[in-house]
PDB file of N, CA and C in Angstrom:
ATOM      1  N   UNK A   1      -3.418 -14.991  35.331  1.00  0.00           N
ATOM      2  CA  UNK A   1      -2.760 -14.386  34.211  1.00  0.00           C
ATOM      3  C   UNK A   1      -2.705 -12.871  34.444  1.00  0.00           C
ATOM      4  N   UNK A   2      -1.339 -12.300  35.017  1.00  0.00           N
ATOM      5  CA  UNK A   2      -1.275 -10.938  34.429  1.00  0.00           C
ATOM      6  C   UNK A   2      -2.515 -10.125  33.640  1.00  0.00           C
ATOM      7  N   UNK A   3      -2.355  -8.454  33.715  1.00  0.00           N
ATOM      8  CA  UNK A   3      -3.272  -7.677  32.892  1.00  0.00           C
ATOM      9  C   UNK A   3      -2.783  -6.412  32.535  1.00  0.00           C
ATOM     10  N   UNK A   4      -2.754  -6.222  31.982  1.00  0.00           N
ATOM     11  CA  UNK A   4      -2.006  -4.406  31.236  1.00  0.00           C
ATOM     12  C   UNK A   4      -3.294  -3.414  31.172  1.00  0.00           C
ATOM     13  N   UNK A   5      -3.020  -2.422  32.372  1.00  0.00           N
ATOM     14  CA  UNK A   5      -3.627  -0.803  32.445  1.00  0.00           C
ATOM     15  C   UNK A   5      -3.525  -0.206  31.440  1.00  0.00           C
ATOM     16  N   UNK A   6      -4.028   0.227  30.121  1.00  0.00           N
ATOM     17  CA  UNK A   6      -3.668   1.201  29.348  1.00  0.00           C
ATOM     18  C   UNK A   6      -4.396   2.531  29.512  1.00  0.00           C
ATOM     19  N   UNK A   7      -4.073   3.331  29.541  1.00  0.00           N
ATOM     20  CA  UNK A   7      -4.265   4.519  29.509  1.00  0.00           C
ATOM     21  C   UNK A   7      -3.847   5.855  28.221  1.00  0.00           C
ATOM     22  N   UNK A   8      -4.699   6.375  27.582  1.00  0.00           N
ATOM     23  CA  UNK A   8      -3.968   7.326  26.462  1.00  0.00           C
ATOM     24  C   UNK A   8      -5.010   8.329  27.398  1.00  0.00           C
ATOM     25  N   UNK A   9      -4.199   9.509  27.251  1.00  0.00           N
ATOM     26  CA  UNK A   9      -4.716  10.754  28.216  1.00  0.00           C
ATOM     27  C   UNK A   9      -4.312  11.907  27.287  1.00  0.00           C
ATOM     28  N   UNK A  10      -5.118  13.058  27.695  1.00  0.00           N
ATOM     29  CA  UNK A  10      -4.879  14.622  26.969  1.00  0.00           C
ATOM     30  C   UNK A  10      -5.206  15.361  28.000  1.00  0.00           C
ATOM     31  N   UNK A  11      -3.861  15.745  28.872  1.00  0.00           N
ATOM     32  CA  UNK A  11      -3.880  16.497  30.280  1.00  0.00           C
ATOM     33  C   UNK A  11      -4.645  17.721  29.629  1.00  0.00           C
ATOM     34  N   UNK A  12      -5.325  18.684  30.612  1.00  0.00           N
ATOM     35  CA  UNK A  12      -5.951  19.770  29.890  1.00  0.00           C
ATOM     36  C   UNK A  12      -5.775  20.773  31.393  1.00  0.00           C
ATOM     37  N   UNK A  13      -5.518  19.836  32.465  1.00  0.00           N
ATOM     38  CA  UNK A  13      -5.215  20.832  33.707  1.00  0.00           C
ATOM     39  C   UNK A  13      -4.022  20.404  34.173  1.00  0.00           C
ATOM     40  N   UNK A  14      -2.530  20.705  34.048  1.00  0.00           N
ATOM     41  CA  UNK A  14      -1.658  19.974  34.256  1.00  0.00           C
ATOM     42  C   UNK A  14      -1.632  19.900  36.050  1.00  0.00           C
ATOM     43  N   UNK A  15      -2.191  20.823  36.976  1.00  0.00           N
ATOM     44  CA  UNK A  15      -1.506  20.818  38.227  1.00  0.00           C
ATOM     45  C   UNK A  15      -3.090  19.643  38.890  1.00  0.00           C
ATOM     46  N   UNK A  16      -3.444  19.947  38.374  1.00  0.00           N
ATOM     47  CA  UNK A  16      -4.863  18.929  38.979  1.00  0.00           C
ATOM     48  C   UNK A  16      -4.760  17.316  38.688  1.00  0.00           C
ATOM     49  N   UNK A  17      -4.403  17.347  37.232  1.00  0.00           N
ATOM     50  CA  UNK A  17      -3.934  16.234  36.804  1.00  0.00           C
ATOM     51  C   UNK A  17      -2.998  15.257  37.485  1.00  0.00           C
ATOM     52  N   UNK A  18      -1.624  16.367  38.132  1.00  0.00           N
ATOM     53  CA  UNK A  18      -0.518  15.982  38.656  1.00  0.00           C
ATOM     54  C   UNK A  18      -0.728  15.033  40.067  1.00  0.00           C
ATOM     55  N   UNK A  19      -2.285  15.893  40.757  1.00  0.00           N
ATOM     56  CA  UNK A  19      -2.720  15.452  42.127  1.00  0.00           C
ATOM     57  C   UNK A  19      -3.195  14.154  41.501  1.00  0.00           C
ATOM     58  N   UNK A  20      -3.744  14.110  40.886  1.00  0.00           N
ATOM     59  CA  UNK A  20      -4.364  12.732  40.065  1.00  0.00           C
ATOM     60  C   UNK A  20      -3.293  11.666  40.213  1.00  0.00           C
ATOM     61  N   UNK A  21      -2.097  11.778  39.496  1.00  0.00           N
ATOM     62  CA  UNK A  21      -1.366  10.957  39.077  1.00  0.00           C
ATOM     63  C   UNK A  21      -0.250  10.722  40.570  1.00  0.00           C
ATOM     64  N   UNK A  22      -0.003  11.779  41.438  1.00  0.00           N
ATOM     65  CA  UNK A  22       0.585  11.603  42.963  1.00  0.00           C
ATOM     66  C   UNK A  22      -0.609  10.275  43.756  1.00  0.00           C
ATOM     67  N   UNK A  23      -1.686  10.686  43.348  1.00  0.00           N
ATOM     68  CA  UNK A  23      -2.627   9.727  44.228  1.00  0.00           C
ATOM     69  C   UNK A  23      -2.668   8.287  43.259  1.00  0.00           C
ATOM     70  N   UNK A  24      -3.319   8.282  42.795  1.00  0.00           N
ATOM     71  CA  UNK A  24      -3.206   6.880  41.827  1.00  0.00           C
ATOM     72  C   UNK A  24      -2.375   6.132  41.955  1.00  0.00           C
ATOM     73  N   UNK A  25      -1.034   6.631  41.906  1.00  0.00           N
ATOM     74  CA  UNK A  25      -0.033   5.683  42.147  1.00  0.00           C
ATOM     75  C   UNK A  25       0.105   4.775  43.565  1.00  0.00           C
ATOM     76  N   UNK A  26      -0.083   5.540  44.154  1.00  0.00           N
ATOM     77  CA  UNK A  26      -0.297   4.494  45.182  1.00  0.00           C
ATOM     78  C   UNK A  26      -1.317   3.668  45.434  1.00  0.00           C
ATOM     79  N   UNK A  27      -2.657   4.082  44.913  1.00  0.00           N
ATOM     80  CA  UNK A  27      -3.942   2.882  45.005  1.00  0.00           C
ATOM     81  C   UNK A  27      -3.351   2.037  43.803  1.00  0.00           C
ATOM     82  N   UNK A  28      -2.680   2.404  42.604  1.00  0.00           N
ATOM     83  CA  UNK A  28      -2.546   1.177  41.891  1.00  0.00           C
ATOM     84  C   UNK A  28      -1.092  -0.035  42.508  1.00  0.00           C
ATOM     85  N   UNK A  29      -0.111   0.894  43.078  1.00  0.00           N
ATOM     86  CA  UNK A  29       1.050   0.218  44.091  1.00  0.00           C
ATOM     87  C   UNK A  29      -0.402  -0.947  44.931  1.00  0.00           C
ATOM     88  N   UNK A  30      -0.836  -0.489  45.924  1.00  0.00           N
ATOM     89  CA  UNK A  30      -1.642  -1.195  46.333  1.00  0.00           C
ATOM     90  C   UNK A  30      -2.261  -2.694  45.814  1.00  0.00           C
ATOM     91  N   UNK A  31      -2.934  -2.449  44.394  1.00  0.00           N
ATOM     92  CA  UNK A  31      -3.190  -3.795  44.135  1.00  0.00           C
ATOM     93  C   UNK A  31      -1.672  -4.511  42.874  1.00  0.00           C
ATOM     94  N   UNK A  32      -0.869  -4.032  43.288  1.00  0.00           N
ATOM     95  CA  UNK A  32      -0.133  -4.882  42.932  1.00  0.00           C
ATOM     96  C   UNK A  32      -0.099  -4.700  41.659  1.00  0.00           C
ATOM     97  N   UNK A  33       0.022  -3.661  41.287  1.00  0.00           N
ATOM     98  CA  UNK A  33       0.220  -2.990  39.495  1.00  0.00           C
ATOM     99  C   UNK A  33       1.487  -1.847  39.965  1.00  0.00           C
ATOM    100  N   UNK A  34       2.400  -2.297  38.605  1.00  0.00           N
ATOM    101  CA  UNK A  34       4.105  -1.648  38.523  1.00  0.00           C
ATOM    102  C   UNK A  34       3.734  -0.911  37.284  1.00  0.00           C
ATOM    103  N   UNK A  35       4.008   0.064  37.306  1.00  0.00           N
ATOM    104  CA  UNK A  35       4.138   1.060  36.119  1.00  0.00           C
ATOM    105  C   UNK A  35       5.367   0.423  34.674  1.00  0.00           C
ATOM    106  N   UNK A  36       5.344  -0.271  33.491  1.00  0.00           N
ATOM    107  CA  UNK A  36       5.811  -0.356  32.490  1.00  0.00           C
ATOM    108  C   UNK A  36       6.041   0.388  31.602  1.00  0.00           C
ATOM    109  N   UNK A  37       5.094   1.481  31.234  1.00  0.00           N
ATOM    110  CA  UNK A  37       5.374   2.572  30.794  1.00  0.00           C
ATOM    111  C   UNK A  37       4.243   3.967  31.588  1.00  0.00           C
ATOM    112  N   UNK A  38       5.166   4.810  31.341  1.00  0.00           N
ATOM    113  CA  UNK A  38       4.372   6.187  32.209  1.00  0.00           C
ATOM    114  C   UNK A  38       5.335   7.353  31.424  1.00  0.00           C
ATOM    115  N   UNK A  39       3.691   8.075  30.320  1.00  0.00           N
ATOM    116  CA  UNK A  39       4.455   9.092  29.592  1.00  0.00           C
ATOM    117  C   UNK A  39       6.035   8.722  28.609  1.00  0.00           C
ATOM    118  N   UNK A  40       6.668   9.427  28.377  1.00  0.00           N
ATOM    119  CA  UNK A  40       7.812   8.835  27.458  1.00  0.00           C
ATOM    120  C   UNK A  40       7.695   9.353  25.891  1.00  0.00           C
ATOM    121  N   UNK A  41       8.707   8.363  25.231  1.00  0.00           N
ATOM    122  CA  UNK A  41       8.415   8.738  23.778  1.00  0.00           C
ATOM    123  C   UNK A  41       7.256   7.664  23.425  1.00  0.00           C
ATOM    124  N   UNK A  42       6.541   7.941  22.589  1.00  0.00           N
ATOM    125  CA  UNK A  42       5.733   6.916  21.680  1.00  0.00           C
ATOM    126  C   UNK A  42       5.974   7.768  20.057  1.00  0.00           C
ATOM    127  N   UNK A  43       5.126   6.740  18.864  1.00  0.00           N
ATOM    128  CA  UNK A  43       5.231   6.748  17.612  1.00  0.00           C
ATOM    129  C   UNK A  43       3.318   6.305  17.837  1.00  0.00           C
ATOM    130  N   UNK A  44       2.557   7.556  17.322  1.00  0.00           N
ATOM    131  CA  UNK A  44       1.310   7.315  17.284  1.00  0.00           C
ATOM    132  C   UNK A  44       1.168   6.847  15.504  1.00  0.00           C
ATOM    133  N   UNK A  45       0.446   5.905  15.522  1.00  0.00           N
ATOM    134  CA  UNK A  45       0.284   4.918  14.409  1.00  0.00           C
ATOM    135  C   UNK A  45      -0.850   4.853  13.526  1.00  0.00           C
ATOM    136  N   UNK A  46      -2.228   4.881  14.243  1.00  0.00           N
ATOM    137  CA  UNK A  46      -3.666   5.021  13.982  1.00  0.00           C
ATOM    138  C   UNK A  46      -4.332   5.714  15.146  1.00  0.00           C
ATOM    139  N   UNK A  47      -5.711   6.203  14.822  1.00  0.00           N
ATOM    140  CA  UNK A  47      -6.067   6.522  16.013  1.00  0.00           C
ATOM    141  C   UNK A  47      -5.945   7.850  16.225  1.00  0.00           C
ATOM    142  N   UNK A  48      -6.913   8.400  17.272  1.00  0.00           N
ATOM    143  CA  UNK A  48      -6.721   9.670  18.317  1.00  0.00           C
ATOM    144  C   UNK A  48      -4.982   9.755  18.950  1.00  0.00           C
ATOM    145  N   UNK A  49      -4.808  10.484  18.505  1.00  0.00           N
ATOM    146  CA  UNK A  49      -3.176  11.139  19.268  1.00  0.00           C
ATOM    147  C   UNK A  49      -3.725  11.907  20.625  1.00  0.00           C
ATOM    148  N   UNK A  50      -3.113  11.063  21.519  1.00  0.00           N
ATOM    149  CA  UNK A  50      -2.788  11.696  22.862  1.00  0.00           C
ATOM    150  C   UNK A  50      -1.467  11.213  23.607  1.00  0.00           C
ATOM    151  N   UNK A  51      -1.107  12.418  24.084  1.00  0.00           N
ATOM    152  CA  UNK A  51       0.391  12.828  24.125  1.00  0.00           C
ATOM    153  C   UNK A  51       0.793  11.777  25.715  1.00  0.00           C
ATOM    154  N   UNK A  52      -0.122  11.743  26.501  1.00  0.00           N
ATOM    155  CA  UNK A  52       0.191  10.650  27.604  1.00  0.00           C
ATOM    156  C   UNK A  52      -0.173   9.116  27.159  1.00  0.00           C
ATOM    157  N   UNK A  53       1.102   8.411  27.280  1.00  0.00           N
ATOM    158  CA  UNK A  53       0.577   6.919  27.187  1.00  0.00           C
ATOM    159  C   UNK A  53       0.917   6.221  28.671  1.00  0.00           C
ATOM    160  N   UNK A  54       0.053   5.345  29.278  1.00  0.00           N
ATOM    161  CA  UNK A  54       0.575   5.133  30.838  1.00  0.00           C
ATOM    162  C   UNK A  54       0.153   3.280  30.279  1.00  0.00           C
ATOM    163  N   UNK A  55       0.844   2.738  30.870  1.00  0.00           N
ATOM    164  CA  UNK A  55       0.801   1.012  30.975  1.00  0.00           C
ATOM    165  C   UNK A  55       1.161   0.559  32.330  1.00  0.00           C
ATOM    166  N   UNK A  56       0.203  -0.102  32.723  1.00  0.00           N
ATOM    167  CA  UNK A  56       0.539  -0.596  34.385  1.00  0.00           C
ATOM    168  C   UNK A  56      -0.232  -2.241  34.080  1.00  0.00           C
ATOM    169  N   UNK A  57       1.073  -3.021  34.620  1.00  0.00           N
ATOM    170  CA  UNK A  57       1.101  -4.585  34.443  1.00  0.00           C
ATOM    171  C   UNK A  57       0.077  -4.535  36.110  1.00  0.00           C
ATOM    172  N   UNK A  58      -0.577  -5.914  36.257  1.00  0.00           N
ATOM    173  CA  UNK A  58      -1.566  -6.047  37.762  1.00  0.00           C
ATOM    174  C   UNK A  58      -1.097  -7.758  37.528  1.00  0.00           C
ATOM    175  N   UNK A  59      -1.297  -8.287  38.615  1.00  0.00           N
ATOM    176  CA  UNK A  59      -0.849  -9.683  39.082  1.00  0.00           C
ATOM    177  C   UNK A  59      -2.573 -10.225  37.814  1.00  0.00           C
ATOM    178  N   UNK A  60      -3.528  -9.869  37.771  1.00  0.00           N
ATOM    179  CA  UNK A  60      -4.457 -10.775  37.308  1.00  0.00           C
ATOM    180  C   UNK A  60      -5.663  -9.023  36.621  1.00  0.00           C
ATOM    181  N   UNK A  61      -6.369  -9.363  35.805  1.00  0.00           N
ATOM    182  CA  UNK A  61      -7.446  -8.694  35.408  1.00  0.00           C
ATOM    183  C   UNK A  61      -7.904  -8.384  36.592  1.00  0.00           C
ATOM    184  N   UNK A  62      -8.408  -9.239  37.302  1.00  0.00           N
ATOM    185  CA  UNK A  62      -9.611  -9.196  38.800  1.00  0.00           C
ATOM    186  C   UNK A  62      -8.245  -7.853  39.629  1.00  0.00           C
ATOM    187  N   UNK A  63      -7.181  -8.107  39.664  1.00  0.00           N
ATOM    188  CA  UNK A  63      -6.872  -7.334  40.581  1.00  0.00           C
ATOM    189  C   UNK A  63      -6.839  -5.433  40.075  1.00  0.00           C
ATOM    190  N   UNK A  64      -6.742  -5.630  38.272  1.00  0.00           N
ATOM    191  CA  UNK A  64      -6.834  -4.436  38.119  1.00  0.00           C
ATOM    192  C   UNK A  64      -8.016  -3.830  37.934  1.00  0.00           C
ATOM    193  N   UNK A  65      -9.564  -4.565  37.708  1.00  0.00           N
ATOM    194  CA  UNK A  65     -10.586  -3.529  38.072  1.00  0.00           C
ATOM    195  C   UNK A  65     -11.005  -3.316  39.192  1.00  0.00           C
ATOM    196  N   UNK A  66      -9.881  -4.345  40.738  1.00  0.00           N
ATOM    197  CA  UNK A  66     -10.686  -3.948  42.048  1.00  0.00           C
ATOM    198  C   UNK A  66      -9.584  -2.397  42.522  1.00  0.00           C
ATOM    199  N   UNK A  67      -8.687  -2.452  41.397  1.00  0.00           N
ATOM    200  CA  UNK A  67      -8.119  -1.110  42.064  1.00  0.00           C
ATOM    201  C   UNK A  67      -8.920   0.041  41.122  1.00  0.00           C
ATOM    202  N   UNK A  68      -8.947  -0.289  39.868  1.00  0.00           N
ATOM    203  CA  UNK A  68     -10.367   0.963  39.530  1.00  0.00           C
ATOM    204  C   UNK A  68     -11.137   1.261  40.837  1.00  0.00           C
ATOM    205  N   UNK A  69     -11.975   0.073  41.038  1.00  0.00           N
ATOM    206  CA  UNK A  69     -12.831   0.477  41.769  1.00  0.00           C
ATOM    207  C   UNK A  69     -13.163   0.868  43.526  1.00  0.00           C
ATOM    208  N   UNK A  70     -11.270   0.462  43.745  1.00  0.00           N
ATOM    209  CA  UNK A  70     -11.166   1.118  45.217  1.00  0.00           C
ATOM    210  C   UNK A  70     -11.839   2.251  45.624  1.00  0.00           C
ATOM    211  N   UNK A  71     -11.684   2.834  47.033  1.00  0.00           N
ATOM    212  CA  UNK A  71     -11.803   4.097  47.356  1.00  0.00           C
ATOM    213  C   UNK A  71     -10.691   5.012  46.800  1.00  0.00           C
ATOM    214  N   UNK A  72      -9.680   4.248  47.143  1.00  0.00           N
ATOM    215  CA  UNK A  72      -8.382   5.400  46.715  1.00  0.00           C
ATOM    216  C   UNK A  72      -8.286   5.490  45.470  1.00  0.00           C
ATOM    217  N   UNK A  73      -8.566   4.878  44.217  1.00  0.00           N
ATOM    218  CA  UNK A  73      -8.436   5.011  43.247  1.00  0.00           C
ATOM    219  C   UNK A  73      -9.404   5.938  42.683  1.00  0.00           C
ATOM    220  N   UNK A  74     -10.859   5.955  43.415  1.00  0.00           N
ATOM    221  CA  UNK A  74     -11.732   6.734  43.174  1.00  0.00           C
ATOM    222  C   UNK A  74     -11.433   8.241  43.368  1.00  0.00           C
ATOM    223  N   UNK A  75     -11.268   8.270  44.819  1.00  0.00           N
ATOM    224  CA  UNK A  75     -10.678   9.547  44.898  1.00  0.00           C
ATOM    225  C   UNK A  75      -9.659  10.135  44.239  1.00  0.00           C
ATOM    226  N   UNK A  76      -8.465   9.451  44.162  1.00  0.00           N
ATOM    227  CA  UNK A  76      -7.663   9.823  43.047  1.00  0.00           C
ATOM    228  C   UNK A  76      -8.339  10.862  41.868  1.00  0.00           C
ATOM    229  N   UNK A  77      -9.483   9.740  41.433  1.00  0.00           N
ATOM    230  CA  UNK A  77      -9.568   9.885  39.558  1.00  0.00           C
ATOM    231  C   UNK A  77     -10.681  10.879  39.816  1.00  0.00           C
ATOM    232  N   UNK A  78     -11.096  11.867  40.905  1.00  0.00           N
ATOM    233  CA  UNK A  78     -11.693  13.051  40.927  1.00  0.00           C
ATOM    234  C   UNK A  78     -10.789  13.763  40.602  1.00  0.00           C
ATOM    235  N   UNK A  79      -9.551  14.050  41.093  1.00  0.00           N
ATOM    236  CA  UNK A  79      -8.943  15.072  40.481  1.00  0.00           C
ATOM    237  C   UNK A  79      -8.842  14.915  38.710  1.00  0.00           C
ATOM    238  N   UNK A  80      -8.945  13.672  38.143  1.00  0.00           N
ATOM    239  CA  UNK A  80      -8.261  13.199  36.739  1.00  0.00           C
ATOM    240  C   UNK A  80      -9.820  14.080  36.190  1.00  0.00           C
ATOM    241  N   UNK A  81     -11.154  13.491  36.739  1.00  0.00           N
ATOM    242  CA  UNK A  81     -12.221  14.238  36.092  1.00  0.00           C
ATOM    243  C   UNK A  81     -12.409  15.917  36.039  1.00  0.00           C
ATOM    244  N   UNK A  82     -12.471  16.195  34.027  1.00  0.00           N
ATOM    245  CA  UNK A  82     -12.011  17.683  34.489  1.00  0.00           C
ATOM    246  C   UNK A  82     -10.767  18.511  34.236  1.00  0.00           C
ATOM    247  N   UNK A  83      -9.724  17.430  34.619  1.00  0.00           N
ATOM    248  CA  UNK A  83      -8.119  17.727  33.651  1.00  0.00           C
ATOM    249  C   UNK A  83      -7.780  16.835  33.477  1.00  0.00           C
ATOM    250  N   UNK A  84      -8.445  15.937  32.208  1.00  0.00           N
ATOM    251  CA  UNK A  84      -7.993  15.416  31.503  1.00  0.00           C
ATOM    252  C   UNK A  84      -9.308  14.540  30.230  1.00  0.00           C
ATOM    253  N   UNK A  85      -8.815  14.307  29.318  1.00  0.00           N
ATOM    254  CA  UNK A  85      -9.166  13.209  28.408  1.00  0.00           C
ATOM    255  C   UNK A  85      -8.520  12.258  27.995  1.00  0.00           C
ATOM    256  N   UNK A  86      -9.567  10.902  28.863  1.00  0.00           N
ATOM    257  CA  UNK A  86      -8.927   9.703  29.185  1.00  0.00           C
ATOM    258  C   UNK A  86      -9.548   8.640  28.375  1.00  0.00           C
ATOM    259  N   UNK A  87      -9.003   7.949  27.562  1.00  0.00           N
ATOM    260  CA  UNK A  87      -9.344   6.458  27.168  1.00  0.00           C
ATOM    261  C   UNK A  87      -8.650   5.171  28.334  1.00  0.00           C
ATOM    262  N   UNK A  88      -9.695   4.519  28.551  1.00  0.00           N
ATOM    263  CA  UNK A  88      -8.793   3.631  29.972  1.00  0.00           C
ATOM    264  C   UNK A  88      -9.158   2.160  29.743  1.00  0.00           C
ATOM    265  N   UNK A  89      -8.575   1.385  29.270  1.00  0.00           N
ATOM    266  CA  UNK A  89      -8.636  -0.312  29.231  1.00  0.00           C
ATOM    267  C   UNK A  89      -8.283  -1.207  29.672  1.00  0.00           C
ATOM    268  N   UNK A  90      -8.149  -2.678  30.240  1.00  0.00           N
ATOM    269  CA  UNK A  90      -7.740  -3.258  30.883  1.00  0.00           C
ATOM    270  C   UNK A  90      -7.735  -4.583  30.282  1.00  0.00           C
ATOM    271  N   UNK A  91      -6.426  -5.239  29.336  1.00  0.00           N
ATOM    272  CA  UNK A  91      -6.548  -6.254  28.790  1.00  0.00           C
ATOM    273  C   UNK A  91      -5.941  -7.482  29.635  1.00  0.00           C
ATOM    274  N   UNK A  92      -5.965  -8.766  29.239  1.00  0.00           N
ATOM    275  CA  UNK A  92      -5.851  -9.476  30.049  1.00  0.00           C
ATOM    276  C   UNK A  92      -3.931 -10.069  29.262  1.00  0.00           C
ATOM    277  N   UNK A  93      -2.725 -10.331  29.622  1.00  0.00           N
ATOM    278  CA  UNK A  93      -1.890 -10.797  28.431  1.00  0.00           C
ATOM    279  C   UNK A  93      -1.729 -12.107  28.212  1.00  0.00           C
ATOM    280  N   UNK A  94      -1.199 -12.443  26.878  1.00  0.00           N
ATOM    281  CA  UNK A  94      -1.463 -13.689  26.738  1.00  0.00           C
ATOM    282  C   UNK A  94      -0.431 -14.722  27.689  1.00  0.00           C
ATOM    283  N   UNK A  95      -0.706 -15.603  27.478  1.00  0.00           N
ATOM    284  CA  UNK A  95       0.180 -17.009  28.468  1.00  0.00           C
ATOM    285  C   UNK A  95       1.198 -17.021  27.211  1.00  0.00           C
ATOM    286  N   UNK A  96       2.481 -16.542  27.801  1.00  0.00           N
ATOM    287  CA  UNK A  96       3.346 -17.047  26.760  1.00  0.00           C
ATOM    288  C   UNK A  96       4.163 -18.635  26.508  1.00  0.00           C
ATOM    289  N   UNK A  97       3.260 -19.098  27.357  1.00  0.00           N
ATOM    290  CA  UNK A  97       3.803 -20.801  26.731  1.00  0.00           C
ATOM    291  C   UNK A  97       2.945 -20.894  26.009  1.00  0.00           C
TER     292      UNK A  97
END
């Protein structure tokens, strides 16, 4: 079953951040997670307002915490530590039959 990356972020270093988000993308390309939404408009509803919303679909849950926990993803998310404030979740979606 599919899994949805969510991410709500509050860039605070935009050019550090940017290295963040150049690298990431490819450790998450890697396990097989497509970007669905990245930044855009949103309508904040409840909740902490943060101005980045990122959604990345992964073939299964298992495949999106082994790209958390890659090397490249790691390295990546040094630059993210520092410029930025990140809420980061990983739900599983439902079977739509």
């Amino acid at each position: 079953m599919s899994a949805l990356w969510i991410a709500h972020v509050e860039v605070t270093d935009p050019d550090a951040y940017g290295e963040y988000a150049k690298r990431a993308t490819g450790a998450i390309a890697a396990h097989g997670g497509v970007f669905i939404a990245r930044g855009g408009r949103y309508v904040q509803l409840e909740g902490r307002d943060r101005a980045r919303n990122v959604v990345a679909r992964f073939p299964s849950l298992e495949d999106a915490v082994a790209c958390y926990h890659s090397a490249a993803y790691q390295e990546a998310l040094g630059f993210a530590k520092g410029a930025a404030e990140r809420d980061l979740v990983i739900v599983e979606e439902v079977n739509p039959d």
